[in-house]
Protein backbone atom coordinates (compact mmCIF):
# COMPACT_ATOMS: atom_id res chain seq x y z
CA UNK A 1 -146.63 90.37 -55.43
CA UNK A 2 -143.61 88.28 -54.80
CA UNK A 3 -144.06 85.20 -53.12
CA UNK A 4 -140.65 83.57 -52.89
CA UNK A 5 -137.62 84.82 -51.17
CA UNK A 6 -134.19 85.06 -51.18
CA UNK A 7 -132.17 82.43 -48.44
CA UNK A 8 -130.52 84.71 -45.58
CA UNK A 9 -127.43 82.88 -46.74
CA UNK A 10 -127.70 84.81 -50.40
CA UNK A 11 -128.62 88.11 -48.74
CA UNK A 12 -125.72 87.90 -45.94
CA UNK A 13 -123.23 87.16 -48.82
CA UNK A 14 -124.65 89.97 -50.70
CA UNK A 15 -124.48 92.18 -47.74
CA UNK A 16 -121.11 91.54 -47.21
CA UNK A 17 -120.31 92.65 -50.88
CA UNK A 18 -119.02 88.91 -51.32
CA UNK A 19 -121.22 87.87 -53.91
CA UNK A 20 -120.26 87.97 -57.63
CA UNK A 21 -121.11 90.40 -59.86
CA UNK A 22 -123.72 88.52 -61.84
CA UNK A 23 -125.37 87.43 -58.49
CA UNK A 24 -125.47 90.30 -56.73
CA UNK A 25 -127.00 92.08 -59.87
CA UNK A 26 -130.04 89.50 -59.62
CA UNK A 27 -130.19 90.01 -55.73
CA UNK A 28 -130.26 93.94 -55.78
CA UNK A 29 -132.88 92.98 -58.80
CA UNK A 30 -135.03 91.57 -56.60
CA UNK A 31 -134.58 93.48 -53.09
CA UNK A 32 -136.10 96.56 -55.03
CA UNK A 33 -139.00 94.61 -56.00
CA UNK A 34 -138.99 93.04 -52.53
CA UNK A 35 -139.65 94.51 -48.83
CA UNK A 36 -139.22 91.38 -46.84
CA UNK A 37 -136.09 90.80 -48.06
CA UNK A 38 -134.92 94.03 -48.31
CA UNK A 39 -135.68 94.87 -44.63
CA UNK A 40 -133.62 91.09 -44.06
CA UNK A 41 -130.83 92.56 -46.19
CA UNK A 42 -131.19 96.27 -44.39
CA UNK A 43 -130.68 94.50 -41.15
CA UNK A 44 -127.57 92.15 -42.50
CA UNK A 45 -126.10 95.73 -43.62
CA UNK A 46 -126.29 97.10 -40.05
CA UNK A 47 -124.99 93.96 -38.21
CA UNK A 48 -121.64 93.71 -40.47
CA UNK A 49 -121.37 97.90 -39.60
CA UNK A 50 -121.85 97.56 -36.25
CA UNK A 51 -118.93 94.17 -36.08
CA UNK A 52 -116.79 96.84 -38.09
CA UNK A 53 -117.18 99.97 -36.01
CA UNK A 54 -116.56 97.46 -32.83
CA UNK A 55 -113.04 96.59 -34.54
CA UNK A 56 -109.82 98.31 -33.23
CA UNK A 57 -108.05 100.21 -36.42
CA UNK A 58 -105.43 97.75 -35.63
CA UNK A 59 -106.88 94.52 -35.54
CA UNK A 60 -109.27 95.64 -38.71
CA UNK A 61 -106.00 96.33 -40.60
CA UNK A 62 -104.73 92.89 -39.77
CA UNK A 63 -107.70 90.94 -40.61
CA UNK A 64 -107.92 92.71 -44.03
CA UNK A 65 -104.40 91.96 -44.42
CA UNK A 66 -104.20 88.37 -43.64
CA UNK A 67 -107.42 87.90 -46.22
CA UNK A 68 -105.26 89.83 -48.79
CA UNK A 69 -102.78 87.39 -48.16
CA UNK A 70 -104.86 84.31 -48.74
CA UNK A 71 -106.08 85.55 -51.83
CA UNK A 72 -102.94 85.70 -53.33
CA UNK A 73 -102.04 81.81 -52.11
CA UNK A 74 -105.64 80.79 -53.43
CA UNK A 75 -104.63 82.81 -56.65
CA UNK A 76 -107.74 85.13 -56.71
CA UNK A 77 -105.52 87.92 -57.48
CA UNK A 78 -105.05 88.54 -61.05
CA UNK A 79 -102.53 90.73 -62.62
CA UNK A 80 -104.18 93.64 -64.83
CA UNK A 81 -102.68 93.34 -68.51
């Protein structure tokens, strides 16, 4: 039985597909082993689809676009060799 849980701040970053790779692969680790925060993470799923579906096509493309955009200036982007 697990008795500790994952911070709503780990699962919402998860959710969001925001958290790295190595993170994310301990989170969905533990949210199969886990129904409380599984059901936390189930619910974080469905609020970030509903904010989506309430988006204008428009105003979606925009947002993704200006976070593209930042990436770059941060220099997250790397070029594939």
């Amino acid at each position: 039985m697990i008795r500790h849980h994952l911070p709503e701040e780990l699962l919402a970053e998860y959710a969001a597909g925001a958290a790295p790779e190595p993170l994310a692969l301990f989170v969905a680790s533990h949210l199969s082993m886990c129904d409380v925060c599984h059901d936390s993470s189930s619910d974080l799923e469905a609020v970030g689809g509903a904010l989506l579906a309430s988006l204008e096509p428009k105003k979606f493309l925009r947002m993704l676009s200006i976070q593209f955009c930042a990436s770059l200036t941060n220099g997250q982007f790397r070029n594939p060799k």
